[in-house]
Protein backbone atom coordinates (compact mmCIF):
# COMPACT_ATOMS: atom_id res chain seq x y z
CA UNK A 1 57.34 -5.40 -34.39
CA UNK A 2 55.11 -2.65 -35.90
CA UNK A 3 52.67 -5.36 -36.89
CA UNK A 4 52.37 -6.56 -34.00
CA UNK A 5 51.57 -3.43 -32.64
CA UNK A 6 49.14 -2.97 -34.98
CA UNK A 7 47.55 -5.94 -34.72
CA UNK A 8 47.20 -5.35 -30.68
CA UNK A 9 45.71 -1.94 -30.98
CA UNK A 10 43.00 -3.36 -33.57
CA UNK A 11 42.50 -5.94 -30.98
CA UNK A 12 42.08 -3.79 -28.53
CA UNK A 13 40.06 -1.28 -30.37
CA UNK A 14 37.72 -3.94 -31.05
CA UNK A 15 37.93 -5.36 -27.79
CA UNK A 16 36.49 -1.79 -26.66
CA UNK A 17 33.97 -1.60 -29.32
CA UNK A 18 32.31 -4.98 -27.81
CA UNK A 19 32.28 -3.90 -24.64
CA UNK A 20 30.53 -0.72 -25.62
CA UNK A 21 28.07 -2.93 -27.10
CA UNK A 22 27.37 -5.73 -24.20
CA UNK A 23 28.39 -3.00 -21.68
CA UNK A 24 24.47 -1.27 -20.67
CA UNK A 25 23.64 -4.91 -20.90
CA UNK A 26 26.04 -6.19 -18.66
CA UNK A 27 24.93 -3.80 -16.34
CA UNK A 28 21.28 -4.74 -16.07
CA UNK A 29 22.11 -8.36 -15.41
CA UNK A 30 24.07 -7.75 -12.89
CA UNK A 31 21.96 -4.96 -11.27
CA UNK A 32 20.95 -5.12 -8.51
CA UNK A 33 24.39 -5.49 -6.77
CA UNK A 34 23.97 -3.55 -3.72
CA UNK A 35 21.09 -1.91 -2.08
CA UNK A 36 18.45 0.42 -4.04
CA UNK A 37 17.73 4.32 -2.45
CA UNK A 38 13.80 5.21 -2.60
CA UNK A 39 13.65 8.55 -2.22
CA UNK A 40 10.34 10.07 -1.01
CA UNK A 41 9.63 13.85 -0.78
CA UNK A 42 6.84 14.08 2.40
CA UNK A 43 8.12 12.49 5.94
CA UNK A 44 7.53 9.67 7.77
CA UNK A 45 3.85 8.42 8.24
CA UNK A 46 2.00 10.30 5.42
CA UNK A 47 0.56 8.86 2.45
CA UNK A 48 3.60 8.26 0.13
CA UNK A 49 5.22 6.47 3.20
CA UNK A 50 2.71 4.10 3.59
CA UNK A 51 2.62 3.33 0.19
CA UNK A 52 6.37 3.07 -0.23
CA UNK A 53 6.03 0.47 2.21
CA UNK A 54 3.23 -1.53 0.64
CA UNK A 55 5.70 -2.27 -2.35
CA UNK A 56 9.20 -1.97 -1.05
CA UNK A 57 9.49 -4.97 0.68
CA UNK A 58 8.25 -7.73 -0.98
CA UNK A 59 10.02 -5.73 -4.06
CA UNK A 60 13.49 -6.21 -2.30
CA UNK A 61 13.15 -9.70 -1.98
CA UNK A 62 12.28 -9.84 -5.69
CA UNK A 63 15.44 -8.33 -6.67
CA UNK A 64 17.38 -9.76 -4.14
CA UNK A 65 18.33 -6.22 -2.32
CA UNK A 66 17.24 -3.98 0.18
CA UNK A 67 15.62 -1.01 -0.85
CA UNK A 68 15.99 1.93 1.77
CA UNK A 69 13.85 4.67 1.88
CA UNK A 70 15.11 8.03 2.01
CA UNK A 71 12.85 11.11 3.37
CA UNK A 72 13.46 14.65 1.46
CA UNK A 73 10.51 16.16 2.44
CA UNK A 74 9.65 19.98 1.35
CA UNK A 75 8.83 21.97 -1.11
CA UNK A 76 5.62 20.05 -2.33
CA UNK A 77 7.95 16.69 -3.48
CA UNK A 78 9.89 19.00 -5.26
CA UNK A 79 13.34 18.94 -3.05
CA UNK A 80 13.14 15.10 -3.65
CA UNK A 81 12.22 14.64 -7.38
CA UNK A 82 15.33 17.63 -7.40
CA UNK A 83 17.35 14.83 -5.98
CA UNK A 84 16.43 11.90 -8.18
CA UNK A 85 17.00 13.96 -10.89
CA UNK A 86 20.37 15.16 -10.15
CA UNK A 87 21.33 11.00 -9.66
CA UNK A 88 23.44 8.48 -11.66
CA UNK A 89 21.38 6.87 -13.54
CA UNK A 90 21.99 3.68 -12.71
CA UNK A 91 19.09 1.91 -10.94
CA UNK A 92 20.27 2.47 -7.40
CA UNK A 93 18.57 5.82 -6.68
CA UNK A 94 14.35 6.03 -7.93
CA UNK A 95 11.71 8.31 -6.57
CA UNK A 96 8.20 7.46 -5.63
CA UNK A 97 6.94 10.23 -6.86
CA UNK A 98 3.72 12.29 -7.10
CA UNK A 99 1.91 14.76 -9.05
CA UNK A 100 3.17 17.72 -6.89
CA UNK A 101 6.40 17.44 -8.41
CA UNK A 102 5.88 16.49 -11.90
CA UNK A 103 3.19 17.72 -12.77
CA UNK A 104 1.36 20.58 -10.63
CA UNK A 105 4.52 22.51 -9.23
CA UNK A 106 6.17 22.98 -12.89
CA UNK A 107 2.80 24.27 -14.19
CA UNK A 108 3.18 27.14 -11.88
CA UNK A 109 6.84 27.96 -11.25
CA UNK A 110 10.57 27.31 -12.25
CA UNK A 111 11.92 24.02 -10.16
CA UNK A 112 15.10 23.71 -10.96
CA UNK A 113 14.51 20.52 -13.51
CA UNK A 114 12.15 19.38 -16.34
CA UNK A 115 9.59 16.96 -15.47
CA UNK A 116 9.93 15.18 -18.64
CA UNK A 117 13.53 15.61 -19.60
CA UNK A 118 14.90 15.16 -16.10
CA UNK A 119 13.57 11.76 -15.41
CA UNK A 120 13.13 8.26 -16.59
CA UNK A 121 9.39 6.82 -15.36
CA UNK A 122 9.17 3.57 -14.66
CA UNK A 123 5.30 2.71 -13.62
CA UNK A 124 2.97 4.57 -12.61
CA UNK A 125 2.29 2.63 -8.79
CA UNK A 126 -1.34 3.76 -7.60
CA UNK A 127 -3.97 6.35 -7.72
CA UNK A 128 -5.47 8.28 -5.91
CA UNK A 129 -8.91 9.77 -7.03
CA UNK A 130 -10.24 12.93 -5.57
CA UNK A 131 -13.39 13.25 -3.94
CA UNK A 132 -15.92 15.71 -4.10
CA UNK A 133 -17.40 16.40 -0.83
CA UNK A 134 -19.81 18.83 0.83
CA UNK A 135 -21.29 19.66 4.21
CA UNK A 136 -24.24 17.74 4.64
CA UNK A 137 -26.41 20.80 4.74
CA UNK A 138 -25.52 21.48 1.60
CA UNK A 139 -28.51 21.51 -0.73
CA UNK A 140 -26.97 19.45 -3.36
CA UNK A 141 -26.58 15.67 -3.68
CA UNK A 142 -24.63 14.78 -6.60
CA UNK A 143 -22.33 17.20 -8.67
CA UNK A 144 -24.71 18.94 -11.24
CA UNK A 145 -26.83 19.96 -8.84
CA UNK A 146 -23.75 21.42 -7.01
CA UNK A 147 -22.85 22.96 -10.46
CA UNK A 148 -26.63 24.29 -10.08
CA UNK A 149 -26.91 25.62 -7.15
CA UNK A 150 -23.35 27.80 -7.95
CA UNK A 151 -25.17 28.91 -11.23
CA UNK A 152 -28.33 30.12 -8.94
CA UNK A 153 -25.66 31.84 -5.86
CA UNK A 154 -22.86 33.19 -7.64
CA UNK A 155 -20.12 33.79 -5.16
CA UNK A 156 -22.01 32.47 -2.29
CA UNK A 157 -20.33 29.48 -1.81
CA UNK A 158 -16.86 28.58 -0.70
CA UNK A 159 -14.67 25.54 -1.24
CA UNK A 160 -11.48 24.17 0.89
CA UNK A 161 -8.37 22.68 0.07
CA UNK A 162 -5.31 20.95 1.49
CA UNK A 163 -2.98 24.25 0.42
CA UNK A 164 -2.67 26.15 -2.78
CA UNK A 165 -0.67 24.72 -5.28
CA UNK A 166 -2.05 20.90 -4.15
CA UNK A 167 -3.70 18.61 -6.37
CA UNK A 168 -7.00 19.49 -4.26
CA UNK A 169 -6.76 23.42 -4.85
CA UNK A 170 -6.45 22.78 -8.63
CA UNK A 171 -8.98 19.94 -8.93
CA UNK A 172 -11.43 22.80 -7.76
CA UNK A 173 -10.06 25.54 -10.14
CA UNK A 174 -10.32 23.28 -12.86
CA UNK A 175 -14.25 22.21 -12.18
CA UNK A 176 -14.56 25.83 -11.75
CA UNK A 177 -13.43 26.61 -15.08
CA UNK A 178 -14.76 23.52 -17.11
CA UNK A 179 -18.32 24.04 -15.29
CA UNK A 180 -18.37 27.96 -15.63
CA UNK A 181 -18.86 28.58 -12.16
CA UNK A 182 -17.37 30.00 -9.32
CA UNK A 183 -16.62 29.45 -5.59
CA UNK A 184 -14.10 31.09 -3.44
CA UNK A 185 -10.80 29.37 -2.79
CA UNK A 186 -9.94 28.85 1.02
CA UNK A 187 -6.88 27.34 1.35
CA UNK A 188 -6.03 24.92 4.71
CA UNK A 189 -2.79 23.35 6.01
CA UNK A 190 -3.38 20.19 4.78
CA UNK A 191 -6.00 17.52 4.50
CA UNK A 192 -7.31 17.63 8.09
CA UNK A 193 -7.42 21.29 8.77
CA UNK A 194 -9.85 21.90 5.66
CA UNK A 195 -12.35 18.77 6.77
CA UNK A 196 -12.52 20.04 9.76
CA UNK A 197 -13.48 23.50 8.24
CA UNK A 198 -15.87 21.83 5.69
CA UNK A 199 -17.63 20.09 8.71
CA UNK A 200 -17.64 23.30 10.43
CA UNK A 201 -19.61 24.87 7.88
CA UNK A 202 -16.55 27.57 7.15
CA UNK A 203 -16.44 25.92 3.77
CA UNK A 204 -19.43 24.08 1.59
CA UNK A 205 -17.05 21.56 -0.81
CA UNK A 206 -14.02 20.71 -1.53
CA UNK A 207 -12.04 18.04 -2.94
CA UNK A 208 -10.01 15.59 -1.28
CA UNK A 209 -8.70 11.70 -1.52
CA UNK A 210 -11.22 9.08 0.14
CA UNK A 211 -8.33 7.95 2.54
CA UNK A 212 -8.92 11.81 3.79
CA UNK A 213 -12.30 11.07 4.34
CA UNK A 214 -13.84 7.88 3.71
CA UNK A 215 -14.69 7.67 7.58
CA UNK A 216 -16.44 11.08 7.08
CA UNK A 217 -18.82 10.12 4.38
CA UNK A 218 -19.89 6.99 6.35
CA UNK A 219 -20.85 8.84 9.43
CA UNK A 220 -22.96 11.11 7.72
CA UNK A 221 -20.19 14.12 8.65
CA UNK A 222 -19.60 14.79 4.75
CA UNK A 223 -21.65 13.63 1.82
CA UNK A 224 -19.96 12.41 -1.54
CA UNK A 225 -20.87 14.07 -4.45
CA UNK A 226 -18.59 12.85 -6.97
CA UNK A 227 -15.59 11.31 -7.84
CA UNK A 228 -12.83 12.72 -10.30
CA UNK A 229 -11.93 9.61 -11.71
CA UNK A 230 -12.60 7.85 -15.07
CA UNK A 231 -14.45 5.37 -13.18
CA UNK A 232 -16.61 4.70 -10.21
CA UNK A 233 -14.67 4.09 -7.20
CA UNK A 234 -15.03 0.32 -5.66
CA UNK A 235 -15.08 2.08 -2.33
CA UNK A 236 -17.88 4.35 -3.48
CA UNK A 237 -20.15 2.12 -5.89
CA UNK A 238 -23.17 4.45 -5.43
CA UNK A 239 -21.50 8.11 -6.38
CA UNK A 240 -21.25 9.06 -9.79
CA UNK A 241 -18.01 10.42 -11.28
CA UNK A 242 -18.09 14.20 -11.94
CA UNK A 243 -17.55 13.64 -16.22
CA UNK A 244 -20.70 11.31 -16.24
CA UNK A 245 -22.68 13.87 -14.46
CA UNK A 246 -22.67 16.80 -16.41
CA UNK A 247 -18.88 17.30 -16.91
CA UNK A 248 -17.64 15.08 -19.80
CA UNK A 249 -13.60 14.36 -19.81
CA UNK A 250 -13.27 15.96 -16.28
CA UNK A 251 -10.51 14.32 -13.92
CA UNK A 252 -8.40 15.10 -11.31
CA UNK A 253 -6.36 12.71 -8.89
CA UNK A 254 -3.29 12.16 -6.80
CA UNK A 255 -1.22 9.69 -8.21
CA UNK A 256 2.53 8.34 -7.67
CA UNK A 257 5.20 7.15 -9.79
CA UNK A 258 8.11 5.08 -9.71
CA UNK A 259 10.69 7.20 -11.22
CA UNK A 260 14.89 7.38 -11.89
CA UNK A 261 17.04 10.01 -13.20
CA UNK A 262 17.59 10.48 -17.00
CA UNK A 263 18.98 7.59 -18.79
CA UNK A 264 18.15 4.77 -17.05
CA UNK A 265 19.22 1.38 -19.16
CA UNK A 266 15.71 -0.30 -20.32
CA UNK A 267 16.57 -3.39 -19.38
CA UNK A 268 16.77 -2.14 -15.82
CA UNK A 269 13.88 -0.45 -16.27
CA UNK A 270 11.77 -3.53 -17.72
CA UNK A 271 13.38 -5.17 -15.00
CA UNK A 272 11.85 -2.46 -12.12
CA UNK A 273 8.63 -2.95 -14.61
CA UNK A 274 7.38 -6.27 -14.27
CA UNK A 275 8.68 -6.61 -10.29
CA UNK A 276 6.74 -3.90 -9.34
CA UNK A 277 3.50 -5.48 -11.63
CA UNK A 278 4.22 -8.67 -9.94
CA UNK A 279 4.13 -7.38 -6.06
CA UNK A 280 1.31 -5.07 -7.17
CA UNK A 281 -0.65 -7.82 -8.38
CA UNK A 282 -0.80 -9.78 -5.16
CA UNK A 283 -4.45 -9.78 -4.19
CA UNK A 284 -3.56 -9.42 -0.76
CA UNK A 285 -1.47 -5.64 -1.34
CA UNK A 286 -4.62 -4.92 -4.03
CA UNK A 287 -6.68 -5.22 -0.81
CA UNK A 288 -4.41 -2.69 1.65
CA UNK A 289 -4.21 -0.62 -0.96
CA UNK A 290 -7.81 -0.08 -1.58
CA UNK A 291 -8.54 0.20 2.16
CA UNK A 292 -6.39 3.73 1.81
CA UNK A 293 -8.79 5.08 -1.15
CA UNK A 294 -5.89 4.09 -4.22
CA UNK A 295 -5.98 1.84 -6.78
CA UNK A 296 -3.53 0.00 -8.36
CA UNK A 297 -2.40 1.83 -11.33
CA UNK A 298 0.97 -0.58 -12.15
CA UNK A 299 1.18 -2.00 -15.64
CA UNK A 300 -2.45 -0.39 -16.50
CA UNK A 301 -1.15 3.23 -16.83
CA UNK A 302 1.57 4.43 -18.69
CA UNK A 303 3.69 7.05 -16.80
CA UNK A 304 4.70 9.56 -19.93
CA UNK A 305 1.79 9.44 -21.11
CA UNK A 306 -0.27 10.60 -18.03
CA UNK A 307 2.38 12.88 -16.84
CA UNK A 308 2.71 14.58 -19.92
CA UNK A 309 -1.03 14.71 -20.26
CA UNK A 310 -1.55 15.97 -16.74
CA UNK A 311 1.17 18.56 -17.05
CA UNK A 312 -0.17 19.70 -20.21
CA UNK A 313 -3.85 19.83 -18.18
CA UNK A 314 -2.07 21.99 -15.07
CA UNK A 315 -0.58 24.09 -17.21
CA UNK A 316 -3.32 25.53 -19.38
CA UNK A 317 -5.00 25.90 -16.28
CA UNK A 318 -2.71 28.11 -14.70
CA UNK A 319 -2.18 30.18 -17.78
CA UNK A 320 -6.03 30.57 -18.20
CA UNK A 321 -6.63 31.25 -14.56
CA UNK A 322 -3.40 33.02 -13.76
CA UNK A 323 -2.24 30.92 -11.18
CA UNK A 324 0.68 32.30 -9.69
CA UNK A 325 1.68 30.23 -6.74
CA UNK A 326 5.34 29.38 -4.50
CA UNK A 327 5.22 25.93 -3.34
């Protein structure tokens, strides 16, 4: 009798032991089994909506399950990447996610989680480059001679942004800083507001995304200077970007992420990987999502390393500029 027990708690031991092993797998093949919760930090409408959209769909019917957006917004993204975070990790709760959260609002206070530790990125979805614009009576076409004519005026000019703390606000600081120049902050609620200023003459630059203002610069109502990408913009052909004209290395852009909590299996991840590639790689959503001023960023750009870099980037910023800012 005491063999026998022995010999079913060794079975069952190893029973447990195998499961252990196959269990993580187990679990990606039969994931998805119910639907997926996309949780996006800004409200219906804006930019991370419509580009929710753009993938969420055709990425449901990919992985056979609906995928149901969920609206935290406030707090600069941070209230929702707060929620992913705080998630099982188990595929059925990811973020679309943007620099706000993981990367700008950490530089410059205490959020509640770690933008690296807290999360498991999946792809980095699109991006969106900032562009440097200016009134058209500004006396300076392209960005050197921008970086010129501050040289000539300290302190005379003035440059807008969608709010302190945005990805706007600190892509000025930084060409500030990296050009040795200076220009007066002026902070606006939001994209609109500080056009509208920066047509108005109450401002003489700023930076913002070309879905902002692409309609702008072709009535003649703002002038591109630059781009803060690594590359030309195929919406902008003709305008420089700001490293190859007189700034080598400089960048600064919007971008989101598809992100889950800690912990995420990798084969579910993998999984999420090359679905998202595959919907992202449909000429058709390549086309949408260059009409808003993005690019498609999936399987071309890896997600630690460019939020890592970029957090790295904010936050030697705000130590060297002493940034001190509540989202």
């Amino acid at each position: 009798m005491a063999h026998a027990r022995f010999d079913a708690t060794r079975r069952s031991l190893v029973a447990a032991a195998a499961l252990a092993c196959v269990g993580p797998r187990a679990l990606a093949q039969a994931w998805p089994s119910k639907p997926i919760r996309l949780v996006l930090g800004y409200a219906p409408g804006g930019g991370a909506d419509v580009t929710a959209r753009e993938f969420a769909q055709p990425l449901s019917r990919l992985l056979g399950q609906p995928i149901v957006v969920d609206y935290k917004a406030g707090a600069g993204g941070t209230l929702a990447a707060a929620e992913v975070a705080r998630a099982a990790p188990d595929g059925y709760t990811l973020g679309l996610l943007d620099n706000a959260p993981l990367a700008i609002a950490p530089a410059l206070r205490h959020v509640g989680y770690d933008p690296v530790k807290s999360f498991t990125p999946i792809a980095m979805v699109t991006q969106l480059p900032q562009v440097l614009v200016a009134n058209p009576a500004l006396p300076a076409s392209r960005s050197r001679e921008l970086i010129a004519l501050m040289r000539k005026q300290p302190g005379k000019l003035n440059y807008g942004s969608g709010g302190s703390g945005s990805v706007s606000h600190l892509a000025g600081e930084l060409y500030k800083a990296r050009s040795d120049t200076f220009a007066l902050h002026v902070p606006y609620r939001g994209g609109a507001p500080a056009i509208t200023a920066l047509i108005a003459g109450e401002v003489q630059f700023a930076f913002l995304t070309y879905a902002a203002t692409g309609s702008f610069i072709k009535s003649g109502q703002l002038k591109a200077l630059g781009v803060a990408s690594a590359a030309r913009m195929p919406q902008l052909p003709d305008v420089p970007t700001i490293a190859e004209d007189g700034l080598p290395g400089y960048e600064a852009q919007g971008w989101f992420a598809l992100a889950g909590p800690a912990g995420m299996p990798p084969a579910i991840v993998q999984t999420l990987q090359k679905a998202l590639v595959e919907v992202l790689a449909s000429p058709a959503v390549v086309q949408r999502v260059e009409s808003m001023g993005q690019t498609v960023a999936a399987g071309k750009v890896d997600p630690d390393k460019a939020i890592a870099t970029e957090l790295a980037t904010w936050r030697k910023l705000v130590a060297e500029r002493k940034l001190s800012i509540e989202l």
